[in-house]
N, C-alpha and C. Protein backbone atom coordinates (compact mmCIF):
# COMPACT_ATOMS: atom_id res chain seq x y z
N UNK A 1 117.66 125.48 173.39
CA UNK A 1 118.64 125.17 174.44
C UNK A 1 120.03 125.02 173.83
N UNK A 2 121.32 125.34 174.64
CA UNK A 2 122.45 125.40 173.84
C UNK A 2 122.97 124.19 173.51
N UNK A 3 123.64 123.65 172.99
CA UNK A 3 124.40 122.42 172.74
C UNK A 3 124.83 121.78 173.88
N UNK A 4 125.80 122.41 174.26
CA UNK A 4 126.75 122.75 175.62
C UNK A 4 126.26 123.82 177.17
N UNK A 5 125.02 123.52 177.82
CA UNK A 5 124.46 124.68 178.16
C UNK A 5 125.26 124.74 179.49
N UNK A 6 126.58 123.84 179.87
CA UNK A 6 127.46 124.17 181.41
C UNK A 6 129.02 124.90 180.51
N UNK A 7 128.84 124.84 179.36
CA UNK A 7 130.10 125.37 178.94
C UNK A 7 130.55 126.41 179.49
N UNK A 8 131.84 126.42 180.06
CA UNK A 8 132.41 127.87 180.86
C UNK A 8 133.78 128.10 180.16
N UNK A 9 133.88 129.39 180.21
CA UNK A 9 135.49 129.57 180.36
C UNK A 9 136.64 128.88 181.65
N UNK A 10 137.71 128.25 181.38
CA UNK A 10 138.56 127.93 182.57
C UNK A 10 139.36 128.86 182.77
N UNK A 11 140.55 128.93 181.83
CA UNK A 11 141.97 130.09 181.49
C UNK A 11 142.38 130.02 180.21
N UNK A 12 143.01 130.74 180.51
CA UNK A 12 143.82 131.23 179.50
C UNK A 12 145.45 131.02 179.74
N UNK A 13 146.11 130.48 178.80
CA UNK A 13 147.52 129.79 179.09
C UNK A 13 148.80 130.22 178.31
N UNK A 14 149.62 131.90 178.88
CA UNK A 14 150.99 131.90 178.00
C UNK A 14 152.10 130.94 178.07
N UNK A 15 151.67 129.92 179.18
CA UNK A 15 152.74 129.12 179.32
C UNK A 15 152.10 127.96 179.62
N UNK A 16 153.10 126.80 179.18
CA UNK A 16 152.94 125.71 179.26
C UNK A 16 151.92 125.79 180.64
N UNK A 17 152.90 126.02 181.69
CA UNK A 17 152.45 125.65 183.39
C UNK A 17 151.28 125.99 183.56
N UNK A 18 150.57 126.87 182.78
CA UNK A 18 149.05 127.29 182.94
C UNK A 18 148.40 126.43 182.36
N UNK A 19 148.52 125.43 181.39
CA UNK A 19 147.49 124.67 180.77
C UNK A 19 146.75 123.92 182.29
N UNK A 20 145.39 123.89 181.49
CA UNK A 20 144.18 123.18 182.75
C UNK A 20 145.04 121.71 183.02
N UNK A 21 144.61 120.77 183.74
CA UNK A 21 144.84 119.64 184.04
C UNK A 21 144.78 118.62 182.71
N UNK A 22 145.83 117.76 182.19
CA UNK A 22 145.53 116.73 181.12
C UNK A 22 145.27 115.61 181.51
N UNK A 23 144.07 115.64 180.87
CA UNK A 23 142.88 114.62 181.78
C UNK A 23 141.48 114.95 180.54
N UNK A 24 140.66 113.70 180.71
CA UNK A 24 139.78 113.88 179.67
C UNK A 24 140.11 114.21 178.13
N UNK A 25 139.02 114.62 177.72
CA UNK A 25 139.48 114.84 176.03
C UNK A 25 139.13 115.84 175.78
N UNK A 26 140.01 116.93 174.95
CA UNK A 26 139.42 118.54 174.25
C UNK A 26 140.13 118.51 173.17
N UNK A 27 139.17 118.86 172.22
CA UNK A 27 139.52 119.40 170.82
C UNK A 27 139.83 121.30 171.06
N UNK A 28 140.66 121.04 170.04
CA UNK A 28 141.25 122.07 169.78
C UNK A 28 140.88 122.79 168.40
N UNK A 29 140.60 124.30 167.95
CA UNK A 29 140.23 124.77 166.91
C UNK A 29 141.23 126.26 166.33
N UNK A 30 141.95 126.06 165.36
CA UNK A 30 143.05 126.78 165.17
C UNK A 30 142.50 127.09 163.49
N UNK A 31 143.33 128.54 163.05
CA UNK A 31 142.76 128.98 162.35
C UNK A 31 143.60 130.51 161.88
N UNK A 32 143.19 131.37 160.51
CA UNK A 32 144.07 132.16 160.93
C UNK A 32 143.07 133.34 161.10
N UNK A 33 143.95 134.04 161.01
CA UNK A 33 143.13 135.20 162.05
C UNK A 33 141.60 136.14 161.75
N UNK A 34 141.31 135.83 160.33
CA UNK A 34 140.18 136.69 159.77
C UNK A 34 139.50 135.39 159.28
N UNK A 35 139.95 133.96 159.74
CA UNK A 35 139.02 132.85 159.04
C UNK A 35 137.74 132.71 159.88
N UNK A 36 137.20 133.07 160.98
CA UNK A 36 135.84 133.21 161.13
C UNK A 36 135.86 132.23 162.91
N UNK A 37 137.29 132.02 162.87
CA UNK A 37 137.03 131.10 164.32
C UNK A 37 136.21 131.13 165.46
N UNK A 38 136.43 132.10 165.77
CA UNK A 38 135.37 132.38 167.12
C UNK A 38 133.97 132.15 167.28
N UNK A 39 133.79 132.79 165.69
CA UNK A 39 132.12 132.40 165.47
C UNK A 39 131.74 131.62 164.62
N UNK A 40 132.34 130.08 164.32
CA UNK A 40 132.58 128.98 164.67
C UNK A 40 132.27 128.03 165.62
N UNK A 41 133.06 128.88 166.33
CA UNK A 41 133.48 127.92 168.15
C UNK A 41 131.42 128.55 168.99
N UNK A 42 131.31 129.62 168.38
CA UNK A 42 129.93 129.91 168.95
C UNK A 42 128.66 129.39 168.49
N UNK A 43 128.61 129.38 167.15
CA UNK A 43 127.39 128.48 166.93
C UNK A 43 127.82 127.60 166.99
N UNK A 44 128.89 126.45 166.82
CA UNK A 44 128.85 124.84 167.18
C UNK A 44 128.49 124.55 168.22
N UNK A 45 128.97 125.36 169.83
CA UNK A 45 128.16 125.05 170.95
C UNK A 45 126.98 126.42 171.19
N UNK A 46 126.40 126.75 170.30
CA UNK A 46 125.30 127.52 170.50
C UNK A 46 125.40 127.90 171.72
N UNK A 47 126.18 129.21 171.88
CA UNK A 47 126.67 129.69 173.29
C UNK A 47 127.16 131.14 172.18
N UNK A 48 126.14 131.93 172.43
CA UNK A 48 126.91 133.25 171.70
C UNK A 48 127.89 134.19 172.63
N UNK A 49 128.81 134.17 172.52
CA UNK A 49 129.97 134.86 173.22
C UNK A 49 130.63 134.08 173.95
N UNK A 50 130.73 132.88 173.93
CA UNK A 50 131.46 131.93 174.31
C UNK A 50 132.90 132.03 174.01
N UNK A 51 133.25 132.43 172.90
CA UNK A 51 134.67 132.96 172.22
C UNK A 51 134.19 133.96 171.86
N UNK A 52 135.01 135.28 172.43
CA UNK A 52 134.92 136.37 171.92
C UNK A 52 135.35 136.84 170.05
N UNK A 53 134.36 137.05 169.82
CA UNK A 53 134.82 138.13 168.34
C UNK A 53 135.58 138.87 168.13
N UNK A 54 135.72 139.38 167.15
CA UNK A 54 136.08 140.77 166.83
C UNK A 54 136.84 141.38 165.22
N UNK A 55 136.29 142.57 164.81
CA UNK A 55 136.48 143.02 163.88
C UNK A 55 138.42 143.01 163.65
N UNK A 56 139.37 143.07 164.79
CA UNK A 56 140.63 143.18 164.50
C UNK A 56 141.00 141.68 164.55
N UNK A 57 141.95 141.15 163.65
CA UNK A 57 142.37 139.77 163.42
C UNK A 57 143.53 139.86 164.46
N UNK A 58 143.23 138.90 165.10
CA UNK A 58 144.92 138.33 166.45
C UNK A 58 144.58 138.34 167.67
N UNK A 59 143.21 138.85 167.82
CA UNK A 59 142.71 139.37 169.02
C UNK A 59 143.03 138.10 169.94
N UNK A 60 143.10 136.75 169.93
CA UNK A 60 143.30 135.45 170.58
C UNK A 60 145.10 135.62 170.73
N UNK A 61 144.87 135.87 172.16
CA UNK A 61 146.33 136.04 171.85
C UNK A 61 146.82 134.67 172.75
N UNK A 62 146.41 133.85 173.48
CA UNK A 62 146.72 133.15 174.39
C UNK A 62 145.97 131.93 174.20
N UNK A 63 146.34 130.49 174.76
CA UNK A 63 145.43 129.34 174.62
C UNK A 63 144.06 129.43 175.60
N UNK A 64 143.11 129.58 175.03
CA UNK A 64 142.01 129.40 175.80
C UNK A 64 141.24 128.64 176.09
N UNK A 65 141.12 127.41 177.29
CA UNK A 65 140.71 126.14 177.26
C UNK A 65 138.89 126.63 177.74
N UNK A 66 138.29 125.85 177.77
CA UNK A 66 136.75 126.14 178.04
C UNK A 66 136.27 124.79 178.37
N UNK A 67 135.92 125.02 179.52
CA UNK A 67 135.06 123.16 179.64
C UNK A 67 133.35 122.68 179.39
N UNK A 68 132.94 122.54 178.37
CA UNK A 68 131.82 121.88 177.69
C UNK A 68 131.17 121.22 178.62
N UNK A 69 131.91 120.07 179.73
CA UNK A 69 131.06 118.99 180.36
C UNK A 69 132.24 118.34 181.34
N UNK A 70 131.65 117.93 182.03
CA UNK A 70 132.87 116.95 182.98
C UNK A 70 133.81 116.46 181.93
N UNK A 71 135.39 116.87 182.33
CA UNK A 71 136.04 116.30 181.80
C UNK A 71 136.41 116.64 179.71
N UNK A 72 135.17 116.97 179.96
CA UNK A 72 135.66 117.38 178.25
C UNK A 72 135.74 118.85 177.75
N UNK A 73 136.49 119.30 176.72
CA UNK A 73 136.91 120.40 176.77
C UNK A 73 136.62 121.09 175.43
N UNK A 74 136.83 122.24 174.97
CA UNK A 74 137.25 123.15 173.42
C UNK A 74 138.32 123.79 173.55
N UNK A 75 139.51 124.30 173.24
CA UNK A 75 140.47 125.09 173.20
C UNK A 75 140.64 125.67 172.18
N UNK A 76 140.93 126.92 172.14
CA UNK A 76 140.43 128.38 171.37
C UNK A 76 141.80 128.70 171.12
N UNK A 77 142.61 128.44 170.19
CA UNK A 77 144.23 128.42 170.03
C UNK A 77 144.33 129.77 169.43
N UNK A 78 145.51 130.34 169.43
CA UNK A 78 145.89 131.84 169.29
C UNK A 78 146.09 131.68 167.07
N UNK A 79 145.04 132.90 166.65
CA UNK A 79 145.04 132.99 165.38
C UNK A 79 146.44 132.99 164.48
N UNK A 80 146.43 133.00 163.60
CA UNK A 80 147.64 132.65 162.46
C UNK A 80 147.73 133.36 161.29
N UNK A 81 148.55 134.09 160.84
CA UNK A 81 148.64 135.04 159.51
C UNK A 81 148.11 135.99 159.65
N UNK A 82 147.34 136.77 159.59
CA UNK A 82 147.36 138.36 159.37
C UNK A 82 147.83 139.11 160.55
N UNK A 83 147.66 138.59 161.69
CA UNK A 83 147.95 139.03 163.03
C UNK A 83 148.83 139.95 163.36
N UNK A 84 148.87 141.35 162.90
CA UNK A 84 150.16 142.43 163.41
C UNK A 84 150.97 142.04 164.34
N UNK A 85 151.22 141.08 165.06
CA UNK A 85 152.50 141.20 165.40
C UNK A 85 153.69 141.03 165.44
N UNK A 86 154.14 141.34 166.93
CA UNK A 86 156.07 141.93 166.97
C UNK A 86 156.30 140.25 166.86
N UNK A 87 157.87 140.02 165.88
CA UNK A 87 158.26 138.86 165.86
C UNK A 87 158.41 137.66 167.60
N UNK A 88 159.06 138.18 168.15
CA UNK A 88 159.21 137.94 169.55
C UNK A 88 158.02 137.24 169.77
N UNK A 89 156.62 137.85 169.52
CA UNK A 89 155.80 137.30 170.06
C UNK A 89 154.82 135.87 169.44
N UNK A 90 155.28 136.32 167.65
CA UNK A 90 154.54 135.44 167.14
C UNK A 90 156.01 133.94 167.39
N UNK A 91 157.04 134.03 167.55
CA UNK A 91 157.65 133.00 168.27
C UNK A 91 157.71 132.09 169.40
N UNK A 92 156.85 133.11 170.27
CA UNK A 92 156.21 132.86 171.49
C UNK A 92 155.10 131.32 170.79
N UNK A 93 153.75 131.95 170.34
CA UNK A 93 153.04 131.43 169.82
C UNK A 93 153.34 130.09 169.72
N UNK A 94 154.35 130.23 168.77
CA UNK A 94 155.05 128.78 167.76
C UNK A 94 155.36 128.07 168.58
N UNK A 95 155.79 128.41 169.64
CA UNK A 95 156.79 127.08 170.62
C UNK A 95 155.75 127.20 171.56
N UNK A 96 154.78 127.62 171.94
CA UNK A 96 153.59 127.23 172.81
C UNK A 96 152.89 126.47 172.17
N UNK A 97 152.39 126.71 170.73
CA UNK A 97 151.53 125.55 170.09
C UNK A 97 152.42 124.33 169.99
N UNK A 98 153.77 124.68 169.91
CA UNK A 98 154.20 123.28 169.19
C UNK A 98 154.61 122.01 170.52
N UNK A 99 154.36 122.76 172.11
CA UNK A 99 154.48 121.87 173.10
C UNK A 99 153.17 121.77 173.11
N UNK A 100 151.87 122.21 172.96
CA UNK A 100 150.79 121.76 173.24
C UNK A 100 150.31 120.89 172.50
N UNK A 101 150.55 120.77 171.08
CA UNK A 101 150.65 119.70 170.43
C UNK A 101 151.15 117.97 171.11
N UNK A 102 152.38 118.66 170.82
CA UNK A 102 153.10 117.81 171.29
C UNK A 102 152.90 116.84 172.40
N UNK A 103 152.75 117.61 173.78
CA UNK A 103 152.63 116.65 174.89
C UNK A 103 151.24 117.00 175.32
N UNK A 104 150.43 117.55 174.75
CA UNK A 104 148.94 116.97 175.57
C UNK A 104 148.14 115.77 175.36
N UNK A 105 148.21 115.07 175.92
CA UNK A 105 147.44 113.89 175.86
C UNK A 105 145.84 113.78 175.86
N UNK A 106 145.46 114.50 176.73
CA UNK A 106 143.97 114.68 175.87
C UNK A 106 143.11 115.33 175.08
N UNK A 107 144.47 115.60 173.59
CA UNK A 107 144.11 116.71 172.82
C UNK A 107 143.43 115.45 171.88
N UNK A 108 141.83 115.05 171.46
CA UNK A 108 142.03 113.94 170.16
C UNK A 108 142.03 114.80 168.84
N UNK A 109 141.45 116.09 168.75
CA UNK A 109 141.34 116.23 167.49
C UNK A 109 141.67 117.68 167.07
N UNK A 110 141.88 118.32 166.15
CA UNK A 110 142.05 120.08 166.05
C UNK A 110 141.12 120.11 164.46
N UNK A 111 140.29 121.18 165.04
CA UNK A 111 139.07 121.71 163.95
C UNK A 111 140.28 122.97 163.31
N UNK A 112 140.44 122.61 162.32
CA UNK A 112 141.29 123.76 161.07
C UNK A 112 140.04 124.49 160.25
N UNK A 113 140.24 125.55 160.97
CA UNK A 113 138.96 127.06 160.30
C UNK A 113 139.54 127.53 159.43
N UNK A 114 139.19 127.56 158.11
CA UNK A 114 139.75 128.53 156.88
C UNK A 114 138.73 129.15 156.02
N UNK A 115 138.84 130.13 155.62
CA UNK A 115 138.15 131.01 154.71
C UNK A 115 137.57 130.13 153.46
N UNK A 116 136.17 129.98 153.27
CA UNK A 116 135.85 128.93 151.96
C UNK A 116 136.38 129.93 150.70
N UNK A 117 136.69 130.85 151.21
CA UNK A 117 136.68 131.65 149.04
C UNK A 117 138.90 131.67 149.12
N UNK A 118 139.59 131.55 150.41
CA UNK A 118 140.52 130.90 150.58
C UNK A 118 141.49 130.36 151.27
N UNK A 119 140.83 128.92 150.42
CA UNK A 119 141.37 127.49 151.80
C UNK A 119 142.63 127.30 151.15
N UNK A 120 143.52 126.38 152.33
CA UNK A 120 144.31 125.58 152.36
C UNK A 120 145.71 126.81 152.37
N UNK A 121 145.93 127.75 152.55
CA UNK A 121 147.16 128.81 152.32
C UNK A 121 148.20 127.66 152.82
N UNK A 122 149.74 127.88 152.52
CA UNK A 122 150.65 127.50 153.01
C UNK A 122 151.02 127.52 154.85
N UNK A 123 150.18 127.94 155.27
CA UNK A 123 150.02 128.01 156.88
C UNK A 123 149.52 127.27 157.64
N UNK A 124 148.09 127.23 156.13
CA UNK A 124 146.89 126.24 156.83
C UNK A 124 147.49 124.37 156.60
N UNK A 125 148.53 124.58 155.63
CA UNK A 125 148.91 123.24 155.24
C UNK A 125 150.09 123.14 156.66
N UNK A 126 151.02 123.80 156.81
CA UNK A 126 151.52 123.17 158.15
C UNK A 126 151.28 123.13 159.22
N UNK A 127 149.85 124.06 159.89
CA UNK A 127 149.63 123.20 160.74
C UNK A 127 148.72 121.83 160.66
N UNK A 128 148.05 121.56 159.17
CA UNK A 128 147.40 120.20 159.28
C UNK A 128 148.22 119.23 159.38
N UNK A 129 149.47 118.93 158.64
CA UNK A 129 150.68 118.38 158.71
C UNK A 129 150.97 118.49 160.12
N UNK A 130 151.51 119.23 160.87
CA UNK A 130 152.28 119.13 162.09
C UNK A 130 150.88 118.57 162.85
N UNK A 131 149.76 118.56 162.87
CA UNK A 131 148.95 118.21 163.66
C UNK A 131 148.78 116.49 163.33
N UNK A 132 148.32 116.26 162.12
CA UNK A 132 149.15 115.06 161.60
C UNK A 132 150.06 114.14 162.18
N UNK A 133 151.17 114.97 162.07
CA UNK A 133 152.50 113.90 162.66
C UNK A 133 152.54 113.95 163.84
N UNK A 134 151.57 114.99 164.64
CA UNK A 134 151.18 114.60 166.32
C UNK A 134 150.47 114.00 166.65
N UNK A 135 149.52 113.18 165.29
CA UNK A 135 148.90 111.82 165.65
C UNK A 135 147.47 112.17 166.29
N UNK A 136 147.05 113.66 165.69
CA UNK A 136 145.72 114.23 165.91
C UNK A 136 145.56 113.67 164.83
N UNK A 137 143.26 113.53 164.84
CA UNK A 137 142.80 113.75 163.74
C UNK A 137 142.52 115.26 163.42
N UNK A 138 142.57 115.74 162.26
CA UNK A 138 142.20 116.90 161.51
C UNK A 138 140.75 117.20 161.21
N UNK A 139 139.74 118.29 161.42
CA UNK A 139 138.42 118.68 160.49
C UNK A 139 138.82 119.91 160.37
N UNK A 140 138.54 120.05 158.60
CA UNK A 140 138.47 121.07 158.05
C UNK A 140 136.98 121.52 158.18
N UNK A 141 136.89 122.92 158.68
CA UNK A 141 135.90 123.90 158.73
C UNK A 141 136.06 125.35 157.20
N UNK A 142 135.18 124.85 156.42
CA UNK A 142 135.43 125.87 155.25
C UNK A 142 134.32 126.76 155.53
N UNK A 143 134.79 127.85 156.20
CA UNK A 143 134.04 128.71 156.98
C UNK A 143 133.45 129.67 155.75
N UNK A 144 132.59 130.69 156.30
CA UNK A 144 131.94 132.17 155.21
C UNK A 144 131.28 131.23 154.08
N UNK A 145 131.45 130.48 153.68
CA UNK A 145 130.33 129.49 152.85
C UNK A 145 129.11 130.17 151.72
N UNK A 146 128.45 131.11 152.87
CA UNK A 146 127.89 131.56 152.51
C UNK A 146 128.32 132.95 151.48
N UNK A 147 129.46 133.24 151.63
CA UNK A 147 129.88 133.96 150.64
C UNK A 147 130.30 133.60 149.01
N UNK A 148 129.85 131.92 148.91
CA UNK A 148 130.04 131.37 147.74
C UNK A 148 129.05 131.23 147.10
N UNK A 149 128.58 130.73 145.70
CA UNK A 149 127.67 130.15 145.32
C UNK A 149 127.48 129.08 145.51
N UNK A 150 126.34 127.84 145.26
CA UNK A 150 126.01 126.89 145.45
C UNK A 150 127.26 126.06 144.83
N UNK A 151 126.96 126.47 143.61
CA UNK A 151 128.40 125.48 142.49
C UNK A 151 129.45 125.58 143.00
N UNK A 152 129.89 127.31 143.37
CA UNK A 152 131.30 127.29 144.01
C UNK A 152 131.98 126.72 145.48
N UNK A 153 130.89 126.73 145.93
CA UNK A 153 130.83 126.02 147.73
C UNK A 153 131.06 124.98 147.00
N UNK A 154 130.46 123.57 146.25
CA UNK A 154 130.73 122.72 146.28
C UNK A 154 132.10 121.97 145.40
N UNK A 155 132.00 122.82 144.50
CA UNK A 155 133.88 123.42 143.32
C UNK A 155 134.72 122.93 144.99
N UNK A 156 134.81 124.37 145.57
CA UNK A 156 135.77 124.44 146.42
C UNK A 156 135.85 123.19 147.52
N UNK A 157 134.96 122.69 147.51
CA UNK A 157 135.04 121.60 148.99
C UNK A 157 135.40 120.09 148.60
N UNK A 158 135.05 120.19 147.04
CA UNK A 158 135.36 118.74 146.44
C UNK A 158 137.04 118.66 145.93
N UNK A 159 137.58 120.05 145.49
CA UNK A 159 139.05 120.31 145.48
C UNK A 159 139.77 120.45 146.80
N UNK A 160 139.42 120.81 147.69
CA UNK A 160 139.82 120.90 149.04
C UNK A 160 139.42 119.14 149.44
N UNK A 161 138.99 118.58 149.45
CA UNK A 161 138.36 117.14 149.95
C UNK A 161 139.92 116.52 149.09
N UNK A 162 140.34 116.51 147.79
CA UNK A 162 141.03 115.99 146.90
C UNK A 162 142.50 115.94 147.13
N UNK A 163 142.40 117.94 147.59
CA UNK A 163 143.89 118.05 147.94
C UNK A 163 144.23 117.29 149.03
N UNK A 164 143.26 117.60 150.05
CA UNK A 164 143.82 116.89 151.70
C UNK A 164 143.62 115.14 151.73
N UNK A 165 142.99 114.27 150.85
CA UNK A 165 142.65 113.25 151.24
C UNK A 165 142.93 112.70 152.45
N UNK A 166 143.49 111.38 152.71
CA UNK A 166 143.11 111.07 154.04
C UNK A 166 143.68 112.02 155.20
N UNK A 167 144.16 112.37 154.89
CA UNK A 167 144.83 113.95 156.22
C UNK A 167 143.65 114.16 156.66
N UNK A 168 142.87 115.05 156.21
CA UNK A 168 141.41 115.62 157.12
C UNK A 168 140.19 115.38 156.83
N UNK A 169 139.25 115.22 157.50
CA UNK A 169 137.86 115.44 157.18
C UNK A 169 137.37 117.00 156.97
N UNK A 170 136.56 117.12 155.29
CA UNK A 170 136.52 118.58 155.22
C UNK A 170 134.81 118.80 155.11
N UNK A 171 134.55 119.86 155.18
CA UNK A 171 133.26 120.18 155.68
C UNK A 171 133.09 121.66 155.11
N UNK A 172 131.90 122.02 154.23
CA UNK A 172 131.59 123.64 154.27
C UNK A 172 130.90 123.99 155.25
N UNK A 173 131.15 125.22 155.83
CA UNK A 173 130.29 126.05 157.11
C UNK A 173 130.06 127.11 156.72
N UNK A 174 128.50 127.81 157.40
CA UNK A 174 128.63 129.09 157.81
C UNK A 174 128.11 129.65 158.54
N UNK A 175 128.75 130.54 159.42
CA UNK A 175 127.77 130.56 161.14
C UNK A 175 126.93 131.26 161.11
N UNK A 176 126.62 132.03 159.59
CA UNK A 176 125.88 133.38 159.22
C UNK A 176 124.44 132.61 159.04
N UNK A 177 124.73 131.40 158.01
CA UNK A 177 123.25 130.75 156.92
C UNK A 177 123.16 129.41 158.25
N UNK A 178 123.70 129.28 159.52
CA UNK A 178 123.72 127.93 159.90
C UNK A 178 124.17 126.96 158.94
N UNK A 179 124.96 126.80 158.12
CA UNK A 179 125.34 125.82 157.52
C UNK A 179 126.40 125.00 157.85
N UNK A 180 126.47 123.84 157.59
CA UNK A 180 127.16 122.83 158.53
C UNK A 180 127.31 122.79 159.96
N UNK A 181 126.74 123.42 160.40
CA UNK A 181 126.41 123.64 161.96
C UNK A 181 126.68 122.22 162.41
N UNK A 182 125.39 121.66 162.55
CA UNK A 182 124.64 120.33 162.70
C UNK A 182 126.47 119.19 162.78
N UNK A 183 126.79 119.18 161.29
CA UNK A 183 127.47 118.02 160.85
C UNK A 183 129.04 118.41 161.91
N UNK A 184 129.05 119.56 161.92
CA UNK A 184 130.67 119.95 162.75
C UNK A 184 130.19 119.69 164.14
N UNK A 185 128.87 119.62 164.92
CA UNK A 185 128.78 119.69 165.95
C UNK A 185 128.83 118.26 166.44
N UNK A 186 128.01 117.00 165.46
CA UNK A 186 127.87 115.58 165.43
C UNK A 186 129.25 115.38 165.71
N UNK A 187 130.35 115.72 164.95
CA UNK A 187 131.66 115.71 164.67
C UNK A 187 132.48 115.90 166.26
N UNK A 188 131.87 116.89 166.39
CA UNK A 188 132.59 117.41 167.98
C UNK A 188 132.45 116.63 168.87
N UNK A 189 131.35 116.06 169.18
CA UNK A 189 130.54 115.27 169.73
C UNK A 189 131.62 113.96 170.03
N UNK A 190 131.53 113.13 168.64
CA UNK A 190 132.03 112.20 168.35
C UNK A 190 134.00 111.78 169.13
N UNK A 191 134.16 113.63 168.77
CA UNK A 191 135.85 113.41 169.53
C UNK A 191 136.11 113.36 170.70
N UNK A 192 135.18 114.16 170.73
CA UNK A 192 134.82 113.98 172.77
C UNK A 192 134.63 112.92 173.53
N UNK A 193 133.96 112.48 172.69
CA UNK A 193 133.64 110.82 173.32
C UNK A 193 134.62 109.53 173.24
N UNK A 194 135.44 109.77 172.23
CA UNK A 194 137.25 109.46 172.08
C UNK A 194 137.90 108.47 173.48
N UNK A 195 137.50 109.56 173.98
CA UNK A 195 138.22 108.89 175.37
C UNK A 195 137.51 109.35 177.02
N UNK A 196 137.27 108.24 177.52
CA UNK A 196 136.54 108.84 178.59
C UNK A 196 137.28 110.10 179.54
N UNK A 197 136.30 110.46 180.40
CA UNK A 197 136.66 112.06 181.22
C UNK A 197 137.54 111.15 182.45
N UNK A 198 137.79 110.22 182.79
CA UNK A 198 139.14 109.96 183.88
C UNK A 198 139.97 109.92 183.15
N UNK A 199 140.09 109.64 181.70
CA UNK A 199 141.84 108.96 181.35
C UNK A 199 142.70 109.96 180.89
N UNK A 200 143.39 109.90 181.49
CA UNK A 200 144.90 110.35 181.29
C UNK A 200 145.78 110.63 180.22
């Protein structure tokens, strides 16, 4: 049975005025564009195609909210770095994430997806920072996992744990071996429950 088995799509939001109602609590999962997000966002709520895939990186071009359960949410934020595009648009992006940050109130937490063979790029550090000083908590998702060795999965997650200290909670995943499934989903769980589905 799925995690989430009422999880639906709501919309999709180029503008502020489209975001769903702020109300309840949704985590948010941002990432850059070939770090593995989508299928991520699919085995944590064991819902395959829940976030669409795909072999081209950027394909997320818009905020995509999804509702899990009364009141509680996932939002599927538009990918970061490799993404071909026209400047215009990746500006767009920037000042849409940086009001959704900013004034959503029932954002508690943003899951940061990065490549385990390589974490932390200069991208992935400002948005943990700007998410940070918006008074989110942070989980690091060290996604492909399984593309490491045992020693090196744990090399990389104990230097990544070191660099970020109290900034984020970090975690190895991989949606391929099920690994960290379980512990990111407990996790999800946990933010959701943050704040009840009436408050404001």
């Amino acid at each position: 049975m799925a995690a989430f088995p009422r999880a639906r799509y709501l919309q999709g939001a180029h503008e502020p005025a489209q975001f769903v109602p702020d109300s309840g609590a949704e985590v948010a999962f941002a990432g850059r564009s070939n770090s593995g997000k989508s299928s991520a966002i699919n085995a944590i709520t064991q819902r395959h195609g829940l976030a669409r895939t795909s072999k081209i990186p950027g394909r997320t071009q818009l905020i995509n909210f999804f509702e899990l359960d009364d009141g509680r949410r996932l939002v599927d934020l538009p990918g970061y770095g490799f993404a071909k595009v026209p400047r215009p648009v990746r500006e767009h992006w920037t000042g849409l994430l940086e009001t959704y940050f900013r004034e959503r109130a029932s954002l508690t937490a943003l899951y940061l997806v990065m490549d385990a063979r390589r974490p932390l790029g200069e991208q992935d550090w400002q948005m943990l920072r700007f998410a940070r000083a918006c008074g989110r908590l942070v989980h690091l998702l060290l996604t492909k996992a399984d593309k490491l060795s045992r020693s090196e999965a744990a090399s990389t997650l104990a230097r990544v744990r070191r660099e970020v200290g109290e900034l984020a909670h970090a975690q190895l995943f991989s949606a391929t071996a099920n690994t960290g499934v379980d512990e990111a989903r407990r996790a999800l769980y946990r933010y959701l429950q943050s704040k009840e589905p009436g408050d404001g």
